[in-house]
PDB file of N, CA and C in Angstrom:
ATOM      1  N   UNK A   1     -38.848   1.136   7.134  1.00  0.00           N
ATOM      2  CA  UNK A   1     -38.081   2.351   7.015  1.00  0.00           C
ATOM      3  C   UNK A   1     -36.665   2.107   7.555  1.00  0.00           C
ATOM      4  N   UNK A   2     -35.912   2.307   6.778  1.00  0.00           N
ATOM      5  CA  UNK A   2     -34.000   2.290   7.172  1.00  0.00           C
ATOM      6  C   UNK A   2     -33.364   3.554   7.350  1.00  0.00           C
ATOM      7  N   UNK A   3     -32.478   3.490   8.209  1.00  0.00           N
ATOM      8  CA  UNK A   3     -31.999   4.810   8.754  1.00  0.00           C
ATOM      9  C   UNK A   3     -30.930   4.624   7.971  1.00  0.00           C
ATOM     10  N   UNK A   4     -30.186   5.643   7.651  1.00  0.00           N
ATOM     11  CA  UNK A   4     -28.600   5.579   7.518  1.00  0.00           C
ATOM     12  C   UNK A   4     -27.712   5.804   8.415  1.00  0.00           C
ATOM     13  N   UNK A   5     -27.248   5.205   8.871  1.00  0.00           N
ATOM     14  CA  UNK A   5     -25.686   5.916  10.389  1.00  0.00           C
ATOM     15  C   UNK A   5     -24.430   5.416   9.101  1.00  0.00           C
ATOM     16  N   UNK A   6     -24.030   6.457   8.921  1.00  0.00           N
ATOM     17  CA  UNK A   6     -22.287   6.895   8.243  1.00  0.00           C
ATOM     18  C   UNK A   6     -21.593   6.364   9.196  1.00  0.00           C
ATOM     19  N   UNK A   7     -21.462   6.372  10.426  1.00  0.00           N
ATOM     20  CA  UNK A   7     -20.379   5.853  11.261  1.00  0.00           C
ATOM     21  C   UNK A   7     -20.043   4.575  11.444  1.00  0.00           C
ATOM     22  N   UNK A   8     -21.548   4.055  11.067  1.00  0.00           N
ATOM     23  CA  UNK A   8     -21.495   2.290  11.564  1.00  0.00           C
ATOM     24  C   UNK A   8     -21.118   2.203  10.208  1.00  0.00           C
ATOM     25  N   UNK A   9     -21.366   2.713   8.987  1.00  0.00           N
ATOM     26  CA  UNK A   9     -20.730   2.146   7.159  1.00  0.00           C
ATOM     27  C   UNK A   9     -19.327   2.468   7.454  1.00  0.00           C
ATOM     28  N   UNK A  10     -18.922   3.688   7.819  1.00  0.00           N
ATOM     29  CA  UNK A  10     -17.888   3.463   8.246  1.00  0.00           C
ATOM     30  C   UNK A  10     -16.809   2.438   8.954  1.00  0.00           C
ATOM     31  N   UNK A  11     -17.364   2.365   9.787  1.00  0.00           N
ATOM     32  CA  UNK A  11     -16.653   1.243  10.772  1.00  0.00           C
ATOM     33  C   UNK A  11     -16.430  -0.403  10.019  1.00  0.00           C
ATOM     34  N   UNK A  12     -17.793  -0.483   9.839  1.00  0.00           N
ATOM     35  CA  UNK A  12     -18.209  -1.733   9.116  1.00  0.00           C
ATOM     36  C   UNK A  12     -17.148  -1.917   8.215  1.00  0.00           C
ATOM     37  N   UNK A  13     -16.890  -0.736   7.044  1.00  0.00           N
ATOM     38  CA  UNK A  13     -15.766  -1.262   6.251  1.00  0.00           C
ATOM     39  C   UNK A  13     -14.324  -1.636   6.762  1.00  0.00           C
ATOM     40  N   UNK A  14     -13.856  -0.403   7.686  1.00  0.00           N
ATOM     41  CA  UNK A  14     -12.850  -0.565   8.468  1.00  0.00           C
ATOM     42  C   UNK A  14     -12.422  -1.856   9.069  1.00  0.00           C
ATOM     43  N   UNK A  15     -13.718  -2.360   9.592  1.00  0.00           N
ATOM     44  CA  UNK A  15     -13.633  -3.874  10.389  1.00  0.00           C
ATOM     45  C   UNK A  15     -13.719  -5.020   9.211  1.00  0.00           C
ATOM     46  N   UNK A  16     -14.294  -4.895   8.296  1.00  0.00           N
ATOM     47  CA  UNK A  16     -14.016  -6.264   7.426  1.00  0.00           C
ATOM     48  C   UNK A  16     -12.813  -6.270   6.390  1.00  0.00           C
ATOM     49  N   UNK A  17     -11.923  -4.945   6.030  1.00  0.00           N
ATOM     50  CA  UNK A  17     -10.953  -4.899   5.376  1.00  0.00           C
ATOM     51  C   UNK A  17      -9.947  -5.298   6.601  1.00  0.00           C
ATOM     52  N   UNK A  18     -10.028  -5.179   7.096  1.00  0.00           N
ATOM     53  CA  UNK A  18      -8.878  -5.412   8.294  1.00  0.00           C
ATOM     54  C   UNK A  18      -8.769  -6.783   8.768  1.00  0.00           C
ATOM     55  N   UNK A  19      -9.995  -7.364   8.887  1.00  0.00           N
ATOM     56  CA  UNK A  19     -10.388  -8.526   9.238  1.00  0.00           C
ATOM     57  C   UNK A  19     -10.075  -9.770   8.079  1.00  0.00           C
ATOM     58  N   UNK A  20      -9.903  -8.877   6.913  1.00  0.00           N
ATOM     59  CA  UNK A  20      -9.498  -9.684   5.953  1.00  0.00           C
ATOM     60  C   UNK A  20      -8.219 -10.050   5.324  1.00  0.00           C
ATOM     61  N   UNK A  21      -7.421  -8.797   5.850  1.00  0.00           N
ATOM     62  CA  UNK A  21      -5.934  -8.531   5.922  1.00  0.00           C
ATOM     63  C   UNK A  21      -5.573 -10.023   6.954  1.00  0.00           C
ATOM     64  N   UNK A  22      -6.113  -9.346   7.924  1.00  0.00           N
ATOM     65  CA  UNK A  22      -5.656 -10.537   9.410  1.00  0.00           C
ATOM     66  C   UNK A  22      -5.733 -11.979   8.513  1.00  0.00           C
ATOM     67  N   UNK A  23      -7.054 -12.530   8.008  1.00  0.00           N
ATOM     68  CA  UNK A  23      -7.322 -13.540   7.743  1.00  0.00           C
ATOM     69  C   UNK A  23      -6.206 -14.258   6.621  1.00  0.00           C
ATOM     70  N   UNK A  24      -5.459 -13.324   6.105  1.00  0.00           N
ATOM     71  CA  UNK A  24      -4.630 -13.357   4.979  1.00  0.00           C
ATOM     72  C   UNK A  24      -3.245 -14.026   5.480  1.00  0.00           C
ATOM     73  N   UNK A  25      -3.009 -12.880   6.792  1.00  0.00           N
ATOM     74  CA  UNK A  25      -1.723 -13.015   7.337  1.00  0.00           C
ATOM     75  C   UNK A  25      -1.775 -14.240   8.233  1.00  0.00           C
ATOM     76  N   UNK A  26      -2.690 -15.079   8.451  1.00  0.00           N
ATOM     77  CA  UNK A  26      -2.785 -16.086   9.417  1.00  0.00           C
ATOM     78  C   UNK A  26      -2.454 -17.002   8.381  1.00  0.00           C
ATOM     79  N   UNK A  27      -3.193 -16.696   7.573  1.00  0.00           N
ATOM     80  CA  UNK A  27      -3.496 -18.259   6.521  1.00  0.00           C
ATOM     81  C   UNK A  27      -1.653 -18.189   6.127  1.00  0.00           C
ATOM     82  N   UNK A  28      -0.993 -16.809   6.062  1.00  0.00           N
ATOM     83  CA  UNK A  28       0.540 -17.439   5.230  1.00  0.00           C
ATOM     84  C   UNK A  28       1.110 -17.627   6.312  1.00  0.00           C
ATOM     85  N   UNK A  29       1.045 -17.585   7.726  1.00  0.00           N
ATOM     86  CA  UNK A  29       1.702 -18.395   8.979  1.00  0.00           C
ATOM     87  C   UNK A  29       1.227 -18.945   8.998  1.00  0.00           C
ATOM     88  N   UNK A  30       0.299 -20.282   8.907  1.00  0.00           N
ATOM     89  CA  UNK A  30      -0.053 -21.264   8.116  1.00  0.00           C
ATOM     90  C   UNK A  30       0.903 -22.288   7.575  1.00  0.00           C
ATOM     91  N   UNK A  31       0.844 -21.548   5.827  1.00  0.00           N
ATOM     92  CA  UNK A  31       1.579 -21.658   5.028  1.00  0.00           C
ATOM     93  C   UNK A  31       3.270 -21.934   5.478  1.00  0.00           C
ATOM     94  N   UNK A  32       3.581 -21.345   5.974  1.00  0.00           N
ATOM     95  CA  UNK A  32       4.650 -21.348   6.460  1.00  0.00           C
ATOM     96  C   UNK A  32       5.306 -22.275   7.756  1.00  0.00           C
ATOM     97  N   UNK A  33       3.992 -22.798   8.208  1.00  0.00           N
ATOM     98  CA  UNK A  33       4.612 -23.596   8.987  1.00  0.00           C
ATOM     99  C   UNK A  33       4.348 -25.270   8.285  1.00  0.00           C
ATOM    100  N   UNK A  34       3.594 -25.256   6.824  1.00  0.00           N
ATOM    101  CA  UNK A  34       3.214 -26.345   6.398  1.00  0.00           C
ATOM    102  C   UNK A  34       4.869 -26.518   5.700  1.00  0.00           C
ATOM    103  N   UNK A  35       5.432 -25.701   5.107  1.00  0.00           N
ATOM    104  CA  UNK A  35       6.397 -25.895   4.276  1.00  0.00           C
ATOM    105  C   UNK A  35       8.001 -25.743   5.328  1.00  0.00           C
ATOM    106  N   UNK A  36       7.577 -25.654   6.263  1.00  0.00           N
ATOM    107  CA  UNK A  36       9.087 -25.402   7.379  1.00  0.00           C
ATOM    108  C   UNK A  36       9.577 -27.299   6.786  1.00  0.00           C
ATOM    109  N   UNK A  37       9.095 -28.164   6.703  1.00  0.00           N
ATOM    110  CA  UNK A  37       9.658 -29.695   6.556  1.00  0.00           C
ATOM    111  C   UNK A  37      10.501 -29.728   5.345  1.00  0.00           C
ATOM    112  N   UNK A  38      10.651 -28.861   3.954  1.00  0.00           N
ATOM    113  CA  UNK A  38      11.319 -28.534   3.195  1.00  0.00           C
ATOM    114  C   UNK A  38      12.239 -27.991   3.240  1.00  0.00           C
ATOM    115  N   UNK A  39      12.162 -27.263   3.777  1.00  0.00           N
ATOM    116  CA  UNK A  39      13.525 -25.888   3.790  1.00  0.00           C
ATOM    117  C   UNK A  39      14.782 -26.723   4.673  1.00  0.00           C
ATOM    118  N   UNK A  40      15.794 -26.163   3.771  1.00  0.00           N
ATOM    119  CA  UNK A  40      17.157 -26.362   4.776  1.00  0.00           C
ATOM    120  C   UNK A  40      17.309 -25.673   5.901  1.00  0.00           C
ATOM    121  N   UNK A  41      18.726 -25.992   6.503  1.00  0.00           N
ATOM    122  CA  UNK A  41      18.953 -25.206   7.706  1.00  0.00           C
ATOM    123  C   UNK A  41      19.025 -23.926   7.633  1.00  0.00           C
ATOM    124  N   UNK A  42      19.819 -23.470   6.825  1.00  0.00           N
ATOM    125  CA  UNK A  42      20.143 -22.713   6.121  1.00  0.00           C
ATOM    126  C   UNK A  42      18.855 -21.270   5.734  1.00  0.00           C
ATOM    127  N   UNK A  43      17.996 -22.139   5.356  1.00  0.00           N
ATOM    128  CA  UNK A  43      16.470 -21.158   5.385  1.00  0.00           C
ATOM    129  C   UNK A  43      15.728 -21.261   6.802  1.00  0.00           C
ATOM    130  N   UNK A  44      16.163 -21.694   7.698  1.00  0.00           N
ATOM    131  CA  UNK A  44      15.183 -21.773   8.982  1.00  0.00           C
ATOM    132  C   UNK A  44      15.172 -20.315   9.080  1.00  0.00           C
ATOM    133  N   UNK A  45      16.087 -19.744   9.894  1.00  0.00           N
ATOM    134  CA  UNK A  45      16.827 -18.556   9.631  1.00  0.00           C
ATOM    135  C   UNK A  45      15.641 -17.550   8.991  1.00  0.00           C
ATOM    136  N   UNK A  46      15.549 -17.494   8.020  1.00  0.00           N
ATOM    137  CA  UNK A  46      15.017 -16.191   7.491  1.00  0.00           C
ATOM    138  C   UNK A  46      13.373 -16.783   7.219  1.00  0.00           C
ATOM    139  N   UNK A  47      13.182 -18.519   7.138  1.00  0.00           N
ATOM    140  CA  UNK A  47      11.670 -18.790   7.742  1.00  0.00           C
ATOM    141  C   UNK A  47      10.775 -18.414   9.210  1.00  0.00           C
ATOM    142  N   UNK A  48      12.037 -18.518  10.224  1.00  0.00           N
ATOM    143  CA  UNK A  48      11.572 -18.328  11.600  1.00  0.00           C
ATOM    144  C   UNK A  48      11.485 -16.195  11.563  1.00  0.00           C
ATOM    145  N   UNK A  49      11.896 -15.311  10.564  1.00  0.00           N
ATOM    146  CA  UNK A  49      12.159 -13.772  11.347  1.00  0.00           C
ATOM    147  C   UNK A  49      10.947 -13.836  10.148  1.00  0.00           C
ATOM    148  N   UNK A  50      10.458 -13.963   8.965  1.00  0.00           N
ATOM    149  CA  UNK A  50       9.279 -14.127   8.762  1.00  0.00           C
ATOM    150  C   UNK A  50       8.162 -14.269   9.404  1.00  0.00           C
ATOM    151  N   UNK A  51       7.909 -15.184  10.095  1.00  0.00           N
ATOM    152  CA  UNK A  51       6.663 -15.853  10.701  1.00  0.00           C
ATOM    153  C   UNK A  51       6.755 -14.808  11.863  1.00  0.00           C
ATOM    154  N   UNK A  52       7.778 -14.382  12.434  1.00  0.00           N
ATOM    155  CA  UNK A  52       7.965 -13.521  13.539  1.00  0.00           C
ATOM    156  C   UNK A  52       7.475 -11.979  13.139  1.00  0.00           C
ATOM    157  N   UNK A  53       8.106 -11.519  11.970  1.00  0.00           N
ATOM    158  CA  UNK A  53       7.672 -10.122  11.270  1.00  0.00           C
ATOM    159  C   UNK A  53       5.432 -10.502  11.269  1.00  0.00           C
ATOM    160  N   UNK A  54       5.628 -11.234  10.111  1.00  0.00           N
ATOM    161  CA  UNK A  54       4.469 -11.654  10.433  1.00  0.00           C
ATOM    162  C   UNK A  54       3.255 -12.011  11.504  1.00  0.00           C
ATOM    163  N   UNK A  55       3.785 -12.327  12.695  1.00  0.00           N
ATOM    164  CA  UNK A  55       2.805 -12.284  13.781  1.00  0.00           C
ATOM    165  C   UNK A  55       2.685 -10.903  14.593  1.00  0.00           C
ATOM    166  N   UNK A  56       3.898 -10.166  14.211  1.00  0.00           N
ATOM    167  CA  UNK A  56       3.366  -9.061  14.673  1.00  0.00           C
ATOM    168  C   UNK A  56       2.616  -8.114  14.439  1.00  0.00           C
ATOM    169  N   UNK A  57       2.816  -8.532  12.552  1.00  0.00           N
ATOM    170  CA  UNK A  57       1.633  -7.552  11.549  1.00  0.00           C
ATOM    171  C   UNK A  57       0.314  -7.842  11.798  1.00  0.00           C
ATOM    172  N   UNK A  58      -0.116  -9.296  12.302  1.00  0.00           N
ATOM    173  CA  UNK A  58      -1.347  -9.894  12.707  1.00  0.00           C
ATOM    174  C   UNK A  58      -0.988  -9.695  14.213  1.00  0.00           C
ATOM    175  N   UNK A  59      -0.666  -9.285  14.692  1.00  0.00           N
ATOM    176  CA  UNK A  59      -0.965  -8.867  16.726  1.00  0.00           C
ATOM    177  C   UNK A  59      -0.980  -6.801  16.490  1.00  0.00           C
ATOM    178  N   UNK A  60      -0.736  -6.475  15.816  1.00  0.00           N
ATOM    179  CA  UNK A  60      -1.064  -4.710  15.825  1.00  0.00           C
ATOM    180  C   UNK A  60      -2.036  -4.697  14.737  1.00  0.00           C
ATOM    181  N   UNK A  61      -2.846  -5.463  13.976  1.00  0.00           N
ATOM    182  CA  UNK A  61      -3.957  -5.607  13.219  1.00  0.00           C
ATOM    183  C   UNK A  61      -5.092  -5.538  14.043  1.00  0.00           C
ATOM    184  N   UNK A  62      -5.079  -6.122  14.671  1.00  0.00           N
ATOM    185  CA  UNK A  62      -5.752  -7.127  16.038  1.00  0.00           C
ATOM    186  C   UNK A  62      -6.416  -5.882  16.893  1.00  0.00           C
ATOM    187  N   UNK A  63      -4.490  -5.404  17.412  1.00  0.00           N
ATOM    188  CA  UNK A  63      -4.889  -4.127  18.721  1.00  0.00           C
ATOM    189  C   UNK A  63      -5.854  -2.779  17.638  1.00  0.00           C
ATOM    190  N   UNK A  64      -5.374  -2.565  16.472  1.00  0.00           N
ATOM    191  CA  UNK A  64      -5.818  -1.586  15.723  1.00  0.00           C
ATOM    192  C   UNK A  64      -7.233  -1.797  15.742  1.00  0.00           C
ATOM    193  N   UNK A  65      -7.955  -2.861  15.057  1.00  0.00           N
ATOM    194  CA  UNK A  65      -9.313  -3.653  15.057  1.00  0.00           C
ATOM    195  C   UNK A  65      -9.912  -2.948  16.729  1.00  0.00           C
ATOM    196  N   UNK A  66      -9.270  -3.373  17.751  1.00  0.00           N
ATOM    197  CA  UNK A  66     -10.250  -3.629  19.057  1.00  0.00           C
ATOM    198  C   UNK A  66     -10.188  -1.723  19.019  1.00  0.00           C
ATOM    199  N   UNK A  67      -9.026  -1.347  19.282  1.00  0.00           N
ATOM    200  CA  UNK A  67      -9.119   0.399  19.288  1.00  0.00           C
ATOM    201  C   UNK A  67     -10.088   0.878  18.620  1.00  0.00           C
ATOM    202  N   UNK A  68     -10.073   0.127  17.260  1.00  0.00           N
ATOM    203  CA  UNK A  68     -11.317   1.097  16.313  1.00  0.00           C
ATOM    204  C   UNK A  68     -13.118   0.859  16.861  1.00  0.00           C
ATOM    205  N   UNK A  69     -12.577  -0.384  17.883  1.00  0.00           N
ATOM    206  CA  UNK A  69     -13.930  -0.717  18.299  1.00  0.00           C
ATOM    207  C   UNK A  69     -14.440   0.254  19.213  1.00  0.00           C
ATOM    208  N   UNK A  70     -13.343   0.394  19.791  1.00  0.00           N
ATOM    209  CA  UNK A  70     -12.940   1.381  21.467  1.00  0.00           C
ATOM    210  C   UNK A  70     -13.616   2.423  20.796  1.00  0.00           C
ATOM    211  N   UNK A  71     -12.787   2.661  20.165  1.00  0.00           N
ATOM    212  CA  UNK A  71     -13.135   3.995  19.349  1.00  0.00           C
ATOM    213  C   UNK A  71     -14.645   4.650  19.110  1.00  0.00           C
ATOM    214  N   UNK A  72     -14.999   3.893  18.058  1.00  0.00           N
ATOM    215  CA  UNK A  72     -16.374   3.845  17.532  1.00  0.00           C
ATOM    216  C   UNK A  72     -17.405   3.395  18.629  1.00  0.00           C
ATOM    217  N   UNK A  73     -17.062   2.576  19.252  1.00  0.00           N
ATOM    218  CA  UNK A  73     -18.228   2.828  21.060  1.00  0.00           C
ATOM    219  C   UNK A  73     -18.581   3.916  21.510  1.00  0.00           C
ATOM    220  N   UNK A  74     -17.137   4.382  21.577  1.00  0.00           N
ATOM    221  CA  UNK A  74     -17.159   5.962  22.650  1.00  0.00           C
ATOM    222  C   UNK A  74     -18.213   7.004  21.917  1.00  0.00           C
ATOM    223  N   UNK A  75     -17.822   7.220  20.315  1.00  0.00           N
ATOM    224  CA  UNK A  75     -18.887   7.824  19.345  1.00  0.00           C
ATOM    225  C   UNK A  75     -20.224   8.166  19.546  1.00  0.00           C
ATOM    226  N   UNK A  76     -20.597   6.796  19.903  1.00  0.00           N
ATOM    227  CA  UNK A  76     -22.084   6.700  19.607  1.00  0.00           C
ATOM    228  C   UNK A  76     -22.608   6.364  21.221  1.00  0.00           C
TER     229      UNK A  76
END
């Protein structure tokens, strides 16, 4: 016999779309540091405020993720 809890389907999605976002944004800082040996000087510049925009979209992904955890603890 299976119960249904809405909160944990809830969450559950919340946490693997997010988790998959993150996984996205890591892999193109990554990316980005594989291809820094190409670029001119000239592009460091707008390679380095990238990777920077970028780690912050993956560091408030992160805090959002643990809150929703916070969150959904307190719930139940």
């Amino acid at each position: 016999m299976q119960t249904y809890i809405p909160f944990l389907d809830k969450f559950l999605h919340l946490f693997f779309v997010k988790l998959c976002i993150s996984y996205f944004l890591l892999y193109s800082l990554n990316n980005v540091n594989l291809k820094l040996n190409c670029v001119t000087f000239k592009k460091l510049k707008k390679v380095a405020l990238y990777k920077k925009t970028m780690k912050k979209k993956l560091e408030t992904l992160i805090i959002e993720i643990v809150n929703s955890l916070k969150k959904y603890g307190d719930e139940s």
